[in-house]
Protein backbone atom coordinates (compact mmCIF):
# COMPACT_ATOMS: atom_id res chain seq x y z
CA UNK A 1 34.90 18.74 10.88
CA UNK A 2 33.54 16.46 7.76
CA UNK A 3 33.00 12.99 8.46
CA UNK A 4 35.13 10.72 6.30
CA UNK A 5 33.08 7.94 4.09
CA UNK A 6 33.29 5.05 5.74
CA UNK A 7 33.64 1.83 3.91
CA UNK A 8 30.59 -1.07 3.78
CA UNK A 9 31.56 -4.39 5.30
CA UNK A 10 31.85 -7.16 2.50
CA UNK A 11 28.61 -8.74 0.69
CA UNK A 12 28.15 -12.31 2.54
CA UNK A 13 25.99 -14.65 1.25
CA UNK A 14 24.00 -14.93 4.10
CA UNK A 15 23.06 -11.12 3.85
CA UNK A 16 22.53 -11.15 0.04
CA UNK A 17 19.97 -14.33 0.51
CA UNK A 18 18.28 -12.06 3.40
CA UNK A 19 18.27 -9.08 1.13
CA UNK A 20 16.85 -11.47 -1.71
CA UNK A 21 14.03 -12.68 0.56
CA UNK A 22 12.71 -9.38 1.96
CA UNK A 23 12.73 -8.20 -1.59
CA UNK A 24 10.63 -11.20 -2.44
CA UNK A 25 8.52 -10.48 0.53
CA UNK A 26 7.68 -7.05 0.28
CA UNK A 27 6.87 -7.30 -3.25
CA UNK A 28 4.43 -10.19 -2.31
CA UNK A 29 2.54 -7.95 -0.11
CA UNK A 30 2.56 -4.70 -2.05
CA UNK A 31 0.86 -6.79 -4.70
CA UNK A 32 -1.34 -8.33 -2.24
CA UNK A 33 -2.18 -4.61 -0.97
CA UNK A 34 -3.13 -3.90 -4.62
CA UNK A 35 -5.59 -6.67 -5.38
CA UNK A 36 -7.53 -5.77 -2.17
CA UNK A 37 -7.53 -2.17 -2.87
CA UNK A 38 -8.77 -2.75 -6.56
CA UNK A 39 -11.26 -5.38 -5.54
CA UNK A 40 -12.33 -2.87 -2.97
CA UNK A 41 -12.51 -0.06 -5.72
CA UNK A 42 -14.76 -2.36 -7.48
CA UNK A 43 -17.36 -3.38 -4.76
CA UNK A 44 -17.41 0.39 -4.01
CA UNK A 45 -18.49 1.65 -7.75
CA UNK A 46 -21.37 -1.35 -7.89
CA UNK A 47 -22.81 0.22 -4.92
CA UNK A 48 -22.15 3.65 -6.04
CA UNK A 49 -24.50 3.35 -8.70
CA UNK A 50 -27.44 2.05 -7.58
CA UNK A 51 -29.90 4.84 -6.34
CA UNK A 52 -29.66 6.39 -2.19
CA UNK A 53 -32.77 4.94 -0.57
CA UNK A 54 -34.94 7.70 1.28
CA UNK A 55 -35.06 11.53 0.59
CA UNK A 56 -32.14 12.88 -0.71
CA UNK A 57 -29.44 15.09 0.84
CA UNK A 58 -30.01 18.61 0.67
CA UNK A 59 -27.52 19.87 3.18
CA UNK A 60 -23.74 18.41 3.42
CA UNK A 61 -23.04 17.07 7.18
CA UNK A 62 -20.51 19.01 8.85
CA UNK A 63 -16.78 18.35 8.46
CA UNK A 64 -15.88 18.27 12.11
């Protein structure tokens, strides 16, 4: 038997102003995740392209 659609309890202002400050919150910290990652990008590519010390690789490690 289908379910029947249920209706969503009323909009409060308490829940809006909840909603409002996760929002707020989350997009603080995705941004924050960004930064780091492209700061870490960029630490990563200055070391990348200075030369490997010692003889170089001739055969890959293993992948296990």
């Amino acid at each position: 038997m289908p379910k029947t659609p249920k209706s969503s309890p009323p909009k409060t202002a308490k829940t809006k102003a909840n909603r409002a400050r996760r929002r707020h919150l989350q997009l603080a910290l995705r941004q924050t995740v960004q930064q780091e990652k492209a700061e870490r990008a960029e630490r990563h590519a200055g070391i990348r392209q200075e030369p490997r010390a010692g003889a170089p690789r001739t055969r890959r490690a293993s992948r296990r």
